[in-house]
N, C-alpha and C. Protein backbone atom coordinates (compact mmCIF):
# COMPACT_ATOMS: atom_id res chain seq x y z
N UNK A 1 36.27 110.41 6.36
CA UNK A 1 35.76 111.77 6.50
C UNK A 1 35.30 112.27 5.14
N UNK A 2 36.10 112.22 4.11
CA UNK A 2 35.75 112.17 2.79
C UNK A 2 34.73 112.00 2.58
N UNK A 3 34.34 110.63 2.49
CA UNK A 3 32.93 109.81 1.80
C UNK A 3 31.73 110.41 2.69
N UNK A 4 31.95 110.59 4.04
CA UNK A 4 30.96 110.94 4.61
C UNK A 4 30.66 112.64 4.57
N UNK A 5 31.48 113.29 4.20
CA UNK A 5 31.00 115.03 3.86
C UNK A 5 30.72 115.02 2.41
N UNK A 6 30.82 113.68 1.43
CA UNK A 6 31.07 114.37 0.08
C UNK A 6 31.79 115.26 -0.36
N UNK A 7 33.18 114.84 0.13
CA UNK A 7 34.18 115.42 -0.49
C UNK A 7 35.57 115.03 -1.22
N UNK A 8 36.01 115.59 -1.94
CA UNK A 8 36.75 114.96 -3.15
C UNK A 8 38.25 114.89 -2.28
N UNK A 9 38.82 113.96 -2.07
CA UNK A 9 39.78 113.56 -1.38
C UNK A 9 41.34 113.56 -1.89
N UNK A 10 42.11 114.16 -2.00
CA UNK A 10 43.22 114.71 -2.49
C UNK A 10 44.34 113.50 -1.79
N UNK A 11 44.90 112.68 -2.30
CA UNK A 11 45.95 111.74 -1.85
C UNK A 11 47.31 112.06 -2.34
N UNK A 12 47.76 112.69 -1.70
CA UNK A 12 49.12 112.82 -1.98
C UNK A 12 50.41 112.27 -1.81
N UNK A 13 50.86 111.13 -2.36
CA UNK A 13 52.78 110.65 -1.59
C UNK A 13 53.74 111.27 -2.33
N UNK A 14 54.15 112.25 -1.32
CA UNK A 14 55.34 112.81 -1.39
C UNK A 14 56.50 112.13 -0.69
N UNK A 15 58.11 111.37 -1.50
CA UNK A 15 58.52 110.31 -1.12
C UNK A 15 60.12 110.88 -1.35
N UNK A 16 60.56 112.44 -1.52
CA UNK A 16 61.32 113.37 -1.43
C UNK A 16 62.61 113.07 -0.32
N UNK A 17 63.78 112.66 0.11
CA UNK A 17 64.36 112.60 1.06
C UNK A 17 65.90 113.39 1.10
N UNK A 18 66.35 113.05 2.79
CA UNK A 18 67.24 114.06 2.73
C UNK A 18 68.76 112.95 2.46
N UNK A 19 70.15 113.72 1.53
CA UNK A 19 70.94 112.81 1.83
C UNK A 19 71.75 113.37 2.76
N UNK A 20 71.10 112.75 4.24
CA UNK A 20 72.10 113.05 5.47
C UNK A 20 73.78 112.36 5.25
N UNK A 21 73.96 111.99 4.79
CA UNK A 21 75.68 111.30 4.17
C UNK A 21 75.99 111.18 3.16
N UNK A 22 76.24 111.94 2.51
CA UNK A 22 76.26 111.56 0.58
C UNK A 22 77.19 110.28 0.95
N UNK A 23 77.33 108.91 -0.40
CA UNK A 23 78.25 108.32 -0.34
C UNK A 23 77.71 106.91 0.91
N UNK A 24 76.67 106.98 1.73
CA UNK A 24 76.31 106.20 2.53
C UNK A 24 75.12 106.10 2.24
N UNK A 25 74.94 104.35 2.06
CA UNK A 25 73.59 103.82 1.72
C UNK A 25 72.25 104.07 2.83
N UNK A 26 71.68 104.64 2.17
CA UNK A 26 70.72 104.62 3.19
C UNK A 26 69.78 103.11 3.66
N UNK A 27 69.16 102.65 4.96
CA UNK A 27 69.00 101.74 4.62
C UNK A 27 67.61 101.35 4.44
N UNK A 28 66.76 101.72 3.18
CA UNK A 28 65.94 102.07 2.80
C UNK A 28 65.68 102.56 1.79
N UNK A 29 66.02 102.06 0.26
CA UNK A 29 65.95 102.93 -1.04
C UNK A 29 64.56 102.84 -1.55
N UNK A 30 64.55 104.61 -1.85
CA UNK A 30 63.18 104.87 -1.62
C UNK A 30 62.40 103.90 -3.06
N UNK A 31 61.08 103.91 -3.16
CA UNK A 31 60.79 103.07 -4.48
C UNK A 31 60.75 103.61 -5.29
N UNK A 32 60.34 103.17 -6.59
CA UNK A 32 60.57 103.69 -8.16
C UNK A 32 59.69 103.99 -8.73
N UNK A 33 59.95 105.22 -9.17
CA UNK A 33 58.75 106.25 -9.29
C UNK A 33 57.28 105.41 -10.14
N UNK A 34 57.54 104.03 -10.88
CA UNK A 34 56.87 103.21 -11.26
C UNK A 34 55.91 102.37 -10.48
N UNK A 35 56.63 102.28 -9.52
CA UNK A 35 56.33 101.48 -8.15
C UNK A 35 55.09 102.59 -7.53
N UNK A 36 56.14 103.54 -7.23
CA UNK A 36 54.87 104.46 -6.74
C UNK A 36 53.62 104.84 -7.36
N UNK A 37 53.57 104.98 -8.53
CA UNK A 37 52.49 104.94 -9.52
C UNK A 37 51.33 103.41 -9.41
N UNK A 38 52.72 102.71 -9.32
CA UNK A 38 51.19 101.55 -9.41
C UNK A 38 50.50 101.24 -7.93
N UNK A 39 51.92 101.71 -6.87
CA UNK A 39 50.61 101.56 -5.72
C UNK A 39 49.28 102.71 -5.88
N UNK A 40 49.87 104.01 -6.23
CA UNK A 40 49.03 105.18 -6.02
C UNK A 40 47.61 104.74 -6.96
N UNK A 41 47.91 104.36 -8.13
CA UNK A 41 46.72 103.57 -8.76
C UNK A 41 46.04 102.85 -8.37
N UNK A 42 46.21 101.96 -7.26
CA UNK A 42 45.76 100.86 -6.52
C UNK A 42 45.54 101.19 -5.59
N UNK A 43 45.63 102.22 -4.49
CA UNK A 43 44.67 102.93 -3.11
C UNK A 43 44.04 103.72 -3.84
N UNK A 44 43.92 104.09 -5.06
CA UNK A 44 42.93 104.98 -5.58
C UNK A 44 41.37 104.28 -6.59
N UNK A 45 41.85 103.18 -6.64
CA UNK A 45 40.46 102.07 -7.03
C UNK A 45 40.38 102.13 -6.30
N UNK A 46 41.26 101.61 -4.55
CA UNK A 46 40.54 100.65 -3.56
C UNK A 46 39.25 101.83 -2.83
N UNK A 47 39.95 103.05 -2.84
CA UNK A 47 38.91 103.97 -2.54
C UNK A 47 37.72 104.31 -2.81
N UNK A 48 37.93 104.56 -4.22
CA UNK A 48 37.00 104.58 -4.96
C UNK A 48 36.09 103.43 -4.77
N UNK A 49 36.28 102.43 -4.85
CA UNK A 49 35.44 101.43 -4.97
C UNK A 49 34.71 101.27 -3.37
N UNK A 50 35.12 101.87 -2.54
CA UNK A 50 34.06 102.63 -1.28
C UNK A 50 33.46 103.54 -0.96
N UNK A 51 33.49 104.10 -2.26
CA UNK A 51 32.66 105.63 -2.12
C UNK A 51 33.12 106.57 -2.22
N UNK A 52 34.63 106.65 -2.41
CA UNK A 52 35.16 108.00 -2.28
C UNK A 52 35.46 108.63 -3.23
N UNK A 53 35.00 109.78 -3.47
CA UNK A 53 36.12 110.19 -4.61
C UNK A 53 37.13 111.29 -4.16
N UNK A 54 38.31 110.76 -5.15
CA UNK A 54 39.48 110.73 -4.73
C UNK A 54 40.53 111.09 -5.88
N UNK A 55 41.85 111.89 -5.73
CA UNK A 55 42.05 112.08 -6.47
C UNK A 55 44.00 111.79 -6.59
N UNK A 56 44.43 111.01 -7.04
CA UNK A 56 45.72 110.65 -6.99
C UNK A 56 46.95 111.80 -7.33
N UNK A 57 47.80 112.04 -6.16
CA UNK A 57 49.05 112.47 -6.93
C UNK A 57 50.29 112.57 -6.25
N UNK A 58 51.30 112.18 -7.05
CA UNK A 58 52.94 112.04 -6.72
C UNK A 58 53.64 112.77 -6.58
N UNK A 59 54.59 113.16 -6.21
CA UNK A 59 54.86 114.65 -5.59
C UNK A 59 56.57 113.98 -5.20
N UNK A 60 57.65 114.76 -5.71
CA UNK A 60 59.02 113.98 -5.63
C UNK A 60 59.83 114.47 -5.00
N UNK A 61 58.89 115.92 -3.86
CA UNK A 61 59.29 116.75 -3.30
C UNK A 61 59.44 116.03 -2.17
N UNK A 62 59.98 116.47 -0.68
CA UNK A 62 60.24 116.40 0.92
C UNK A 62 59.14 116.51 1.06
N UNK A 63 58.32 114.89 1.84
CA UNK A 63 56.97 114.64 2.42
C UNK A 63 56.62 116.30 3.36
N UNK A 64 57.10 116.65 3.80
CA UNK A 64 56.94 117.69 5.32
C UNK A 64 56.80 119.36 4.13
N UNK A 65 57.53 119.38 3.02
CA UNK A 65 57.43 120.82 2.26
C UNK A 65 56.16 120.38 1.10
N UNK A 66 55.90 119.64 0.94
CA UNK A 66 55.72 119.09 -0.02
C UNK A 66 53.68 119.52 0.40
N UNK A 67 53.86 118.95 1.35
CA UNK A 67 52.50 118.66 2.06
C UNK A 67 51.90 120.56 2.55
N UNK A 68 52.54 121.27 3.33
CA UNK A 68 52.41 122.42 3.74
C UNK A 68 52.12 123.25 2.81
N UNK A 69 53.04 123.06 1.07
CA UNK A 69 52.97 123.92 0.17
C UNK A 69 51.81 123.88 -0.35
N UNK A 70 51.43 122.35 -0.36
CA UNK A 70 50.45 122.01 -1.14
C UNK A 70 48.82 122.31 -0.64
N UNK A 71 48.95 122.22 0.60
CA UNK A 71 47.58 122.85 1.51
C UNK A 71 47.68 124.17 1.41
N UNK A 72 48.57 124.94 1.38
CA UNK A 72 48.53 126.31 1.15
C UNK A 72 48.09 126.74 -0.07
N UNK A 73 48.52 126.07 -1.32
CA UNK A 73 48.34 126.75 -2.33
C UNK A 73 46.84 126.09 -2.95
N UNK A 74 46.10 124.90 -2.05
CA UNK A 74 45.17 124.87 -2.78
C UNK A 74 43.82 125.27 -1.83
N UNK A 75 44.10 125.74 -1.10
CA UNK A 75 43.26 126.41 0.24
C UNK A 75 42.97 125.07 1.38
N UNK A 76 43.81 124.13 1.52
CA UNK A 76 42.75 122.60 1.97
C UNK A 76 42.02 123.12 3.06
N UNK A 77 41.66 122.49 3.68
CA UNK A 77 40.59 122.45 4.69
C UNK A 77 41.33 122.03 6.11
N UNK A 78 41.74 120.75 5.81
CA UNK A 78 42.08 119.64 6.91
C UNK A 78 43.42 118.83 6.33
N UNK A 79 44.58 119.08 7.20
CA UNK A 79 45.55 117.67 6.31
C UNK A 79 45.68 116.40 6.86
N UNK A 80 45.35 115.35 7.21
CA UNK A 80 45.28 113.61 7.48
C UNK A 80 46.91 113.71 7.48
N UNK A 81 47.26 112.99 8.15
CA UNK A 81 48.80 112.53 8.17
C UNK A 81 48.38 111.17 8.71
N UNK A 82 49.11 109.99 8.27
CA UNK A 82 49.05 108.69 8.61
C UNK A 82 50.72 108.77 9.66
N UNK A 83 50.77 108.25 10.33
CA UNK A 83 52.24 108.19 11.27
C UNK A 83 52.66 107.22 12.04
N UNK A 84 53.73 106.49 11.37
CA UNK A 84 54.08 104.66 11.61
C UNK A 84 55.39 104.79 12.48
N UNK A 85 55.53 106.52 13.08
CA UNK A 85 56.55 106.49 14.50
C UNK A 85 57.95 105.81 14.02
N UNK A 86 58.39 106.56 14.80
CA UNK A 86 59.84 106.07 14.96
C UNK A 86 60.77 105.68 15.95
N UNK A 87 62.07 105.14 15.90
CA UNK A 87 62.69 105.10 16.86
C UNK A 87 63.43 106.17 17.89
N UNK A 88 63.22 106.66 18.93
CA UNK A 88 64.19 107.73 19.47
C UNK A 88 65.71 108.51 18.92
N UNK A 89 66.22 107.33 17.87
CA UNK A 89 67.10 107.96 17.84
C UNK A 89 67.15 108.20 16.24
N UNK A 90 66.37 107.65 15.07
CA UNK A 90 65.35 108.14 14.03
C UNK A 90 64.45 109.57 14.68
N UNK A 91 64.51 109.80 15.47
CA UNK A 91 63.44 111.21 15.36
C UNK A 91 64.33 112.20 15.68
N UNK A 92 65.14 111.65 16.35
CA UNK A 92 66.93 112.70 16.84
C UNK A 92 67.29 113.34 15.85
N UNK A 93 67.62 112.06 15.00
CA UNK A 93 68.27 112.46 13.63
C UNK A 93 68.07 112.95 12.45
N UNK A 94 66.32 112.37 12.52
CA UNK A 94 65.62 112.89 11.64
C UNK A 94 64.56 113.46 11.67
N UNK A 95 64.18 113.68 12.78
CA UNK A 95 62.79 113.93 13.10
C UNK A 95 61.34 113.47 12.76
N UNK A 96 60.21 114.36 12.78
CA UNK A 96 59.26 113.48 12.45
C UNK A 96 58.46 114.82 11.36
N UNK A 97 58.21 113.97 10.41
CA UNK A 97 57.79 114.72 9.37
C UNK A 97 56.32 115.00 9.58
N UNK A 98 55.43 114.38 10.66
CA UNK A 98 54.47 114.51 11.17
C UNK A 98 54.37 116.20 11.73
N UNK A 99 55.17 116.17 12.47
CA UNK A 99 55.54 116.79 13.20
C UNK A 99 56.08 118.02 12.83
N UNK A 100 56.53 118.11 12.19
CA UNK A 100 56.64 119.19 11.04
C UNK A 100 56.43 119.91 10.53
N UNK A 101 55.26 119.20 9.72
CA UNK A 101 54.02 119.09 8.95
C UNK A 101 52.98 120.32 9.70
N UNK A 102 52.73 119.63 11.44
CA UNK A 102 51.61 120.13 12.37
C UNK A 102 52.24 121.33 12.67
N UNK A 103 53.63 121.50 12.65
CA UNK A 103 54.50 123.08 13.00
C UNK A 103 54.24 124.16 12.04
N UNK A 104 54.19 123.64 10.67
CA UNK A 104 54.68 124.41 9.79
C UNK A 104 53.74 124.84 9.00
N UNK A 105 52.24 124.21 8.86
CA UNK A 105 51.24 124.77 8.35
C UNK A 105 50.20 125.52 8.85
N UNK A 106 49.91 126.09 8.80
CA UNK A 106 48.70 127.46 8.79
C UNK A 106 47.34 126.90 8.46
N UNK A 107 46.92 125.38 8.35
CA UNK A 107 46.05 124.77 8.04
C UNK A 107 46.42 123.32 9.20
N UNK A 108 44.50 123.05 9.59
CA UNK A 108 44.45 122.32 11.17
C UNK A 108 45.17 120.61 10.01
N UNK A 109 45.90 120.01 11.29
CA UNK A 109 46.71 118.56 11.04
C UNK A 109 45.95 117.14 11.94
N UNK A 110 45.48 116.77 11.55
CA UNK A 110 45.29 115.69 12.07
C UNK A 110 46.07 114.45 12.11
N UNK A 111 46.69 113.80 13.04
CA UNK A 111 47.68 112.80 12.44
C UNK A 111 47.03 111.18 13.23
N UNK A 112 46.76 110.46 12.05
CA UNK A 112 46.79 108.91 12.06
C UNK A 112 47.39 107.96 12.73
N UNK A 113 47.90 107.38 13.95
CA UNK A 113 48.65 105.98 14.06
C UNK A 113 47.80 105.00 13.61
N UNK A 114 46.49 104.81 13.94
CA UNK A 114 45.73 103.67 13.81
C UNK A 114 44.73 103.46 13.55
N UNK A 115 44.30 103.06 12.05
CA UNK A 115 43.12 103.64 11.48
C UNK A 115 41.84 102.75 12.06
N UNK A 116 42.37 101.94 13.20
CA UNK A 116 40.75 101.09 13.14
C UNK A 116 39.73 101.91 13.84
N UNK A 117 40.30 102.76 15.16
CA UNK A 117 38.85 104.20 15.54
C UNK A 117 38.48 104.33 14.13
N UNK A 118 39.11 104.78 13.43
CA UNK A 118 38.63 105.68 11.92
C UNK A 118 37.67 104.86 11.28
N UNK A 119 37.67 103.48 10.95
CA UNK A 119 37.31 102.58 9.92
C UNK A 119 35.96 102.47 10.54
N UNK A 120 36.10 101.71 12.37
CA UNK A 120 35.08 101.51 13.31
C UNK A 120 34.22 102.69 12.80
N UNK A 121 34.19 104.04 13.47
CA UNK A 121 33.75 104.93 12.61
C UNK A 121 32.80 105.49 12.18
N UNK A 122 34.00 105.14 10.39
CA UNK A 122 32.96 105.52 9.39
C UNK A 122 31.91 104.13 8.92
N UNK A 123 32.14 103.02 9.85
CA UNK A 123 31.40 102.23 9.46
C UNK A 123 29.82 102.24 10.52
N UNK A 124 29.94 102.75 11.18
CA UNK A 124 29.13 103.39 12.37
C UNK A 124 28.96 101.84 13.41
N UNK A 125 30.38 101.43 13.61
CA UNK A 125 30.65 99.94 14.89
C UNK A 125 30.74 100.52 15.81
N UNK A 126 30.94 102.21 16.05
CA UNK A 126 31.34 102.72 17.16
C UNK A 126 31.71 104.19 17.03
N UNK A 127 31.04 104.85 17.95
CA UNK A 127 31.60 106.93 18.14
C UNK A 127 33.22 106.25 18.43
N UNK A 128 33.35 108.16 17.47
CA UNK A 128 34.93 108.17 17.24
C UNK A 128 35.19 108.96 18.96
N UNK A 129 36.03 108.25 19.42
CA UNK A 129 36.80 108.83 20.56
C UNK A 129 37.36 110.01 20.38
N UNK A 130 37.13 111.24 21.01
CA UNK A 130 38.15 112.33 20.61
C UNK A 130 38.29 113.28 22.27
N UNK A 131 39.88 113.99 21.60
CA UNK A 131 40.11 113.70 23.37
C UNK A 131 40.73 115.07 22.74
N UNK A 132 40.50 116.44 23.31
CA UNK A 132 41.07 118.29 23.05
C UNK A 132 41.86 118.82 24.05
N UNK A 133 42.99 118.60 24.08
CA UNK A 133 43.46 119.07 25.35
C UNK A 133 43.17 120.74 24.86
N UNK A 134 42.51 121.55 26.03
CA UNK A 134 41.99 122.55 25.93
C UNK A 134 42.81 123.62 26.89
N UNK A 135 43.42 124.93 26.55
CA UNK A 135 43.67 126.17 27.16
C UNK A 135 43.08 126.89 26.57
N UNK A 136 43.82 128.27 26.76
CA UNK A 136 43.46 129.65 26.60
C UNK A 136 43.82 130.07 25.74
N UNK A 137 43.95 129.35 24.38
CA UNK A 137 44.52 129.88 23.51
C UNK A 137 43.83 129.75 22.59
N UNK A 138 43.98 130.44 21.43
CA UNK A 138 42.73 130.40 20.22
C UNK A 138 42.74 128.86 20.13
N UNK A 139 44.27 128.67 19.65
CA UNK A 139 43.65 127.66 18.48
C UNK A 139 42.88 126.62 19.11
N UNK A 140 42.65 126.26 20.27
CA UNK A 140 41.72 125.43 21.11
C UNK A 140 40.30 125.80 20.81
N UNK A 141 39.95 126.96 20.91
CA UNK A 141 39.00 126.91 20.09
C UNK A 141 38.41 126.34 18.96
N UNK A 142 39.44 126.60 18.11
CA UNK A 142 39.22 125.82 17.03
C UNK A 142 39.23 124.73 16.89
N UNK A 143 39.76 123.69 17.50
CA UNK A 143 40.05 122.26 17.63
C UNK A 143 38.22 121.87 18.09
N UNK A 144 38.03 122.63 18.80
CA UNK A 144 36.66 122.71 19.54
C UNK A 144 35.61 122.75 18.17
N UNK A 145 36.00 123.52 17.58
CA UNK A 145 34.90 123.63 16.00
C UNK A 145 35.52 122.59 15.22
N UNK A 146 36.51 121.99 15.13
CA UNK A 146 36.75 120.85 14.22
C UNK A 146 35.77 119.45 14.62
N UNK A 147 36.06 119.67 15.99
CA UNK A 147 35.25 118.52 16.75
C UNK A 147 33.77 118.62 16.59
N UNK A 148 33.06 120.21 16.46
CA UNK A 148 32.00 119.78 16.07
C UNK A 148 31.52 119.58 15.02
N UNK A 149 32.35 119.82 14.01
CA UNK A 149 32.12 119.93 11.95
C UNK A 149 32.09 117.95 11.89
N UNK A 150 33.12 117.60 12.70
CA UNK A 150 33.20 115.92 12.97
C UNK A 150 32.03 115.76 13.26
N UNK A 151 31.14 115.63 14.18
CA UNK A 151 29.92 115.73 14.72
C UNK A 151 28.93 115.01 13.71
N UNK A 152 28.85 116.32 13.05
CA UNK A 152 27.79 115.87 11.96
C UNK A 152 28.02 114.79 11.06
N UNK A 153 29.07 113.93 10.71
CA UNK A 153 29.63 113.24 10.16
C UNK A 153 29.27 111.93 10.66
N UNK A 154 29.13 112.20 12.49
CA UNK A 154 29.03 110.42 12.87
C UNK A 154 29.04 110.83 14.41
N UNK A 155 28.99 109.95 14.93
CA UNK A 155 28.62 109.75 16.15
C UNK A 155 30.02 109.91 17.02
N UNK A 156 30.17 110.53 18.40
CA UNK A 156 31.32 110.88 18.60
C UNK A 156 31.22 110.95 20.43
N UNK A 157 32.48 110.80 20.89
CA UNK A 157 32.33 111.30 22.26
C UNK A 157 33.63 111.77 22.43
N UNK A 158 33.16 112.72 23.18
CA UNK A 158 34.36 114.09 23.45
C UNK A 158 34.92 114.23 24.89
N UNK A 159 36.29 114.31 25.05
CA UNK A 159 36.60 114.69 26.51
C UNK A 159 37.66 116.02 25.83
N UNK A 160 37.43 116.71 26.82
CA UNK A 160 38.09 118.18 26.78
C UNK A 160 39.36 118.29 28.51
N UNK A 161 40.25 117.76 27.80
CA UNK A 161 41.41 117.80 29.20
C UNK A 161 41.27 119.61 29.11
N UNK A 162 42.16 120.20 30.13
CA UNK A 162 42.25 121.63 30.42
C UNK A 162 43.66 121.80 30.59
N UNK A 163 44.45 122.04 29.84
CA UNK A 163 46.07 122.46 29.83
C UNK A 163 46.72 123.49 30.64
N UNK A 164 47.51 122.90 31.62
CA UNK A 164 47.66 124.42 32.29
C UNK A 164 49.14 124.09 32.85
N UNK A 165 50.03 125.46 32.20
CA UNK A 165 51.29 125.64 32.10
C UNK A 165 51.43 126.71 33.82
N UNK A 166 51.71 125.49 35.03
CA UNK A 166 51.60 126.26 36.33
C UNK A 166 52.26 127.61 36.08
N UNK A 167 53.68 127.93 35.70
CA UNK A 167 53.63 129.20 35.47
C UNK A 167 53.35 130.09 35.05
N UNK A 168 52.86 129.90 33.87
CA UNK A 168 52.03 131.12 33.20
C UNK A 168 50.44 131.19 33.94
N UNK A 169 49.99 130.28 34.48
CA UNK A 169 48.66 130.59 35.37
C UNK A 169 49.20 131.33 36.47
N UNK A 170 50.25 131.36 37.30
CA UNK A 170 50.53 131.76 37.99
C UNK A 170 50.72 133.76 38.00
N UNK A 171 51.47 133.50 36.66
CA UNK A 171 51.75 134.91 36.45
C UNK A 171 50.37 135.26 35.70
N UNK A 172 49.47 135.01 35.44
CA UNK A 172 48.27 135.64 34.48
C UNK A 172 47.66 135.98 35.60
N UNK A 173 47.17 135.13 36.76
CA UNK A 173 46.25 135.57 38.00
C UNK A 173 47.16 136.18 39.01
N UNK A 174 48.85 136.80 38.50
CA UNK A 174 49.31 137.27 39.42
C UNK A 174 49.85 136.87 40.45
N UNK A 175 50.25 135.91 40.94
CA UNK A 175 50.68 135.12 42.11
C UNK A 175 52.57 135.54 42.31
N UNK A 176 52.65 135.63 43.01
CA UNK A 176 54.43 135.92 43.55
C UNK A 176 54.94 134.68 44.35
N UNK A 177 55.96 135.45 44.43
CA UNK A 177 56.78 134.46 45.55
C UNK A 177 56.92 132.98 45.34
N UNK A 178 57.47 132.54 46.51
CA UNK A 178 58.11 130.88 46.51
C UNK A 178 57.57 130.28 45.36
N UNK A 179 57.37 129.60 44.98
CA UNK A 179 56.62 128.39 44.16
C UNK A 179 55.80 129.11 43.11
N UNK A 180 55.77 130.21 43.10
CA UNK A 180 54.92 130.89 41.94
C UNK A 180 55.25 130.92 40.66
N UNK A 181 56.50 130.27 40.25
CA UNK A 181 56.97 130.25 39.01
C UNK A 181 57.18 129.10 39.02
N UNK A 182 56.49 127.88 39.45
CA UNK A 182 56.69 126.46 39.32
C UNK A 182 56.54 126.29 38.11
């Protein structure tokens, strides 16, 4: 999306965690802040060296505060979340920082499982699939103008599902009785 609006691409890993057990290994020690540097150096050539410009930075804060603060305070536009899912009882415990992320900011979230739509793309192998589940509520609207700012970017095909919470249709057009609060 970057390369194709000409726009300067802000990469952020924020790698911040919680200690749900002091005293218990987690099983997963996060990497070293060295480590993180030299990958962050190295998706930031690889980018670059496709067109993007891009701009690296490390952040030692909680991925989910880290991310919200940071779109807030620099006005972003759009936040990308990449999301490699979890297990049921990983999202119990810990939830999903994705998820979070899409709760807690005041700025539209887009979230990633699988970048090959994306790559397909921006390489123009194929329109990006995009699918709005649509109600009555603003922000559908807006999802509706994201989809068309995408537009201009590349080739696209759109389905617009229609969301409808039987009871609140029920009570908006007024309906009573039996089954009316299904």
């Amino acid at each position: 999306i970057a390369r194709r609006a000409g726009a300067l691409l802000e990469l952020v890993n924020a790698t911040g965690s919680l200690d749900l057990a002091p005293g218990v290994a987690h099983a997963m020690s996060p990497p070293s802040p060295e480590s993180r540097a030299g990958q962050m150096a190295a998706e930031v050539t690889r980018l670059r060296a496709l067109g993007v410009s891009v701009e690296g930075t490390l952040d030692a804060a909680l991925p989910d505060q880290a991310m919200v603060e940071r779109a807030r305070r620099v006005d972003t536009s759009l936040i990308v979340l990449g999301s490699v899912g979890r297990t049921l009882v990983e999202r119990v415990l810990l939830g999903s920082v994705a998820e979070r992320i899409a709760m807690d900011s005041t700025k539209p979230v887009l979230v990633v499982r699988n970048d090959g739509p994306w790559t397909d793309w921006a390489n123009d192998v194929r329109p990006l699939r995009v699918l709005v589940a649509f109600d009555v509520g603003a922000s559908a609207g807006e999802a509706l103008s994201w989809v068309a700012w995408l537009r201009q970017w590349g080739e696209l095909r759109l389905t617009v599902c229609w969301v409808v919470n039987p009871a609140l249709e029920n009570q908006r057009f007024g309906a009573t009785g039996e089954g009316a609060g299904i």
